[in-house]
N, C-alpha and C. Protein backbone atom coordinates (compact mmCIF):
# COMPACT_ATOMS: atom_id res chain seq x y z
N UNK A 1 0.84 -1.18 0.00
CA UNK A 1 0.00 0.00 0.00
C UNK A 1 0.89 1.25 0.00
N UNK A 2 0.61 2.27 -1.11
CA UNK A 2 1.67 3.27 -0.86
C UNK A 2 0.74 4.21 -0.59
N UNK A 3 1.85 5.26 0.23
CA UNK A 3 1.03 6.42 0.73
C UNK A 3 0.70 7.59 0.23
N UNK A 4 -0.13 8.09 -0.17
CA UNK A 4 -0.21 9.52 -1.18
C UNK A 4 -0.82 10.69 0.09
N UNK A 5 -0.76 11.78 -0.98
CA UNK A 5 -0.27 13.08 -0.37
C UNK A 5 -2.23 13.04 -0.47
N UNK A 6 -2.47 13.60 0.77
CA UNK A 6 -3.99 13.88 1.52
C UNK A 6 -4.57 15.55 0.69
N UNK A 7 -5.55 15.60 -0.15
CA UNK A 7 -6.18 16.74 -0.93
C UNK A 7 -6.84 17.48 0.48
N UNK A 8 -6.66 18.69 0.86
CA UNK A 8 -6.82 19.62 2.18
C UNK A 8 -7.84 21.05 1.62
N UNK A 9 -8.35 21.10 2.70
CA UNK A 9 -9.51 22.26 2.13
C UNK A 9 -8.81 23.67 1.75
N UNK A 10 -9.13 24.40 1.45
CA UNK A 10 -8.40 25.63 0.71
C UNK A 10 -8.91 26.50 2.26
N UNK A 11 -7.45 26.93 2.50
CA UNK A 11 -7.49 27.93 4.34
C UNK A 11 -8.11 29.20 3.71
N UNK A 12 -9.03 29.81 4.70
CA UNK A 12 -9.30 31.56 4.70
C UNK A 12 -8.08 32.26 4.72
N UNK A 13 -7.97 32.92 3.92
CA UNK A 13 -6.71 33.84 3.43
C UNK A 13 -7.31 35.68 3.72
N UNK A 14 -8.67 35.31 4.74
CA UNK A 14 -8.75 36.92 4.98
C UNK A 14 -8.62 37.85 5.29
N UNK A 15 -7.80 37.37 6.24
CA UNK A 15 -7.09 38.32 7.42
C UNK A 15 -5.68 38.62 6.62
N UNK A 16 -5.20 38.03 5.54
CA UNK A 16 -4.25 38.44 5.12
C UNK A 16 -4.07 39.44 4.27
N UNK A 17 -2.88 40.17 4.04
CA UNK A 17 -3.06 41.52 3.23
C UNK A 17 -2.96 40.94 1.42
N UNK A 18 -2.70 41.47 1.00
CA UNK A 18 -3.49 40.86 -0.83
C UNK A 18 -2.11 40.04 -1.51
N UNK A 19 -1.28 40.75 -0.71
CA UNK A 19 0.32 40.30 -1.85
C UNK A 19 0.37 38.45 -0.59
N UNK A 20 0.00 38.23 0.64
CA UNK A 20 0.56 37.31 1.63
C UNK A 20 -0.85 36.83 0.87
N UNK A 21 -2.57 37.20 0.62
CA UNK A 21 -3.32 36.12 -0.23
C UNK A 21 -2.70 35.60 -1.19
N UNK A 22 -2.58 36.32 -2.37
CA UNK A 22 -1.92 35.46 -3.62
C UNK A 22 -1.17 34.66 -3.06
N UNK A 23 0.01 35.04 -2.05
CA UNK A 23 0.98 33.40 -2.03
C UNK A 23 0.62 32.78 -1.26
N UNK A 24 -0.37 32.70 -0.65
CA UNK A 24 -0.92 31.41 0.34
C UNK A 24 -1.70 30.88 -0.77
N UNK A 25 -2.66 31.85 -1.33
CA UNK A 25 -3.49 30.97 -2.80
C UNK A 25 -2.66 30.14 -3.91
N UNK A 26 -1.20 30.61 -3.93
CA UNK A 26 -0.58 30.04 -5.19
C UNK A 26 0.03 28.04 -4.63
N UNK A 27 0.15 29.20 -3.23
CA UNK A 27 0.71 27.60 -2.59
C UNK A 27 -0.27 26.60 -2.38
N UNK A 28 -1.17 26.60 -2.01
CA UNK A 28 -2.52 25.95 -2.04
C UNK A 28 -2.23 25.22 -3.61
N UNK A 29 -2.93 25.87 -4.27
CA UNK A 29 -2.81 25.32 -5.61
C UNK A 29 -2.14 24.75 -5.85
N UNK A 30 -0.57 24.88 -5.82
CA UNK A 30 0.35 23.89 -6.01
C UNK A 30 0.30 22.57 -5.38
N UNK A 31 0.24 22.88 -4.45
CA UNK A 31 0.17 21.84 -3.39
C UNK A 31 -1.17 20.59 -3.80
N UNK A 32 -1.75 21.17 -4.16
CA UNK A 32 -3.80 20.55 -5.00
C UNK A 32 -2.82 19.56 -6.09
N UNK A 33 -2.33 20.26 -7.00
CA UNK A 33 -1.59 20.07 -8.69
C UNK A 33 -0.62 19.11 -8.68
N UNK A 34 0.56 19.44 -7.77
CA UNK A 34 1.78 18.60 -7.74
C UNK A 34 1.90 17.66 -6.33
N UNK A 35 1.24 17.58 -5.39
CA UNK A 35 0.62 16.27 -4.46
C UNK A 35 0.05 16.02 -4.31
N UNK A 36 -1.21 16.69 -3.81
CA UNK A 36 -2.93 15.82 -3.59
C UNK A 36 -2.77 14.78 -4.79
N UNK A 37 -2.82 13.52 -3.77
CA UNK A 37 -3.84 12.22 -4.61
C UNK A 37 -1.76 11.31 -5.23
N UNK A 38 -0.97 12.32 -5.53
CA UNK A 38 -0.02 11.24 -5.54
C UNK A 38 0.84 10.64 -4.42
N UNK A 39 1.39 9.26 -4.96
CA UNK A 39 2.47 9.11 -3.87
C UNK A 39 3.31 9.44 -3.40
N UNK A 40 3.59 9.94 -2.17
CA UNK A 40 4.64 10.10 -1.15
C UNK A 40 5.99 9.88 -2.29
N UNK A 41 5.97 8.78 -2.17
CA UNK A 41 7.58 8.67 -3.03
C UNK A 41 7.91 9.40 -4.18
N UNK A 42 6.83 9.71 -5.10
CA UNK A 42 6.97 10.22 -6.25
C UNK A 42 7.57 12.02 -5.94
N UNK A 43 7.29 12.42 -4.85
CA UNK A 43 7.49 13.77 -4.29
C UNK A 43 8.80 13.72 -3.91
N UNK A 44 9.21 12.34 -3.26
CA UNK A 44 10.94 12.62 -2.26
C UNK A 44 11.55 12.01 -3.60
N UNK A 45 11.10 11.23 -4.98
CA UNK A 45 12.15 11.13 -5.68
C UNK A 45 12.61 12.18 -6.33
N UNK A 46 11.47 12.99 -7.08
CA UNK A 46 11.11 14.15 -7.45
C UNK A 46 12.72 15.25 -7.18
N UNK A 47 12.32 15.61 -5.31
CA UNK A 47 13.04 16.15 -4.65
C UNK A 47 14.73 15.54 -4.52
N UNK A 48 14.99 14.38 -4.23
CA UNK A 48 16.14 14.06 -4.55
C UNK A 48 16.84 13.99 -5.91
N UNK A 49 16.01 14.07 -6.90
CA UNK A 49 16.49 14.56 -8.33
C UNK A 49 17.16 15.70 -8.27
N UNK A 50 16.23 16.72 -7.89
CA UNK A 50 16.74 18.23 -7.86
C UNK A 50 17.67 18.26 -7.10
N UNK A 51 18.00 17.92 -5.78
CA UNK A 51 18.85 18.36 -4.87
C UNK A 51 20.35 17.25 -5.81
N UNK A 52 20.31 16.73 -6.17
CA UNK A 52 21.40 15.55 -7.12
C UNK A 52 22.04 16.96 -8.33
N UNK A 53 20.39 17.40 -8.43
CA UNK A 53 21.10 18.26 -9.80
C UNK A 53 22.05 19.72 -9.46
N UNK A 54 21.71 19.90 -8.48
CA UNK A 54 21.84 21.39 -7.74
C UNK A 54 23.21 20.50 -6.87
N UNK A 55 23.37 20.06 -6.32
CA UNK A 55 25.04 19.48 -5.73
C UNK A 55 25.53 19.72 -6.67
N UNK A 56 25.52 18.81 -8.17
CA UNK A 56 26.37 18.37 -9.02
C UNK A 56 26.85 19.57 -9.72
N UNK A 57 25.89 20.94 -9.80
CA UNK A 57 26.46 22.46 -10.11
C UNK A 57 26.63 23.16 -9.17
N UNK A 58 27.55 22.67 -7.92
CA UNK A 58 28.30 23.37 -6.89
C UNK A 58 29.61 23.14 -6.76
N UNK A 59 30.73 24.25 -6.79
CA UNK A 59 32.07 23.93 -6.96
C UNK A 59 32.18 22.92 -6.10
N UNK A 60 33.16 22.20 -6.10
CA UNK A 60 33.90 21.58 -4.94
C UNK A 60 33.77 22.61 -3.63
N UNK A 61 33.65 22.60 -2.80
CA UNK A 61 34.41 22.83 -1.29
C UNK A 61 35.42 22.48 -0.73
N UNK A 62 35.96 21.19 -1.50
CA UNK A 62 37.30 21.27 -0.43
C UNK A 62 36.83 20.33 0.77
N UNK A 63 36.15 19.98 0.70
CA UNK A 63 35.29 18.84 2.04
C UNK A 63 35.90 17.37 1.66
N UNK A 64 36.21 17.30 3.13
CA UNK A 64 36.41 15.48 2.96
C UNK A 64 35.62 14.86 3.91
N UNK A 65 35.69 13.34 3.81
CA UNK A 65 35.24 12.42 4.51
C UNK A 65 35.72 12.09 5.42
């Protein structure tokens, strides 16, 4: 059984001023689009892609093991 991402009611955004609505509304949405209803894993592979791609265009540091 895999676990997917839970679809959540859209929060009152009224107390907020108009520029903090839009980005609570944009995030909402996203959040609806790119997880509600898929699996968990498909999100952390997703995410470990990017973070793979974003290391691999960072100089060295000079770091060891």
């Amino acid at each position: 059984m895999a676990w997917t991402w839970q679809p959540v009611p859209e929060r009152a955004a009224g107390a907020l001023r108009t520029r903090g609505r839009a980005w609570e509304v944009s995030r909402y949405h996203a959040y609806q689009e790119f997880l509600a209803g898929h699996p968990v894993t498909e999100a952390l592979t997703r995410a470990a892609g990017f973070v793979r791609t974003a290391a691999a265009r960072l100089p060295a540091a000079g770091l060891s093991a």
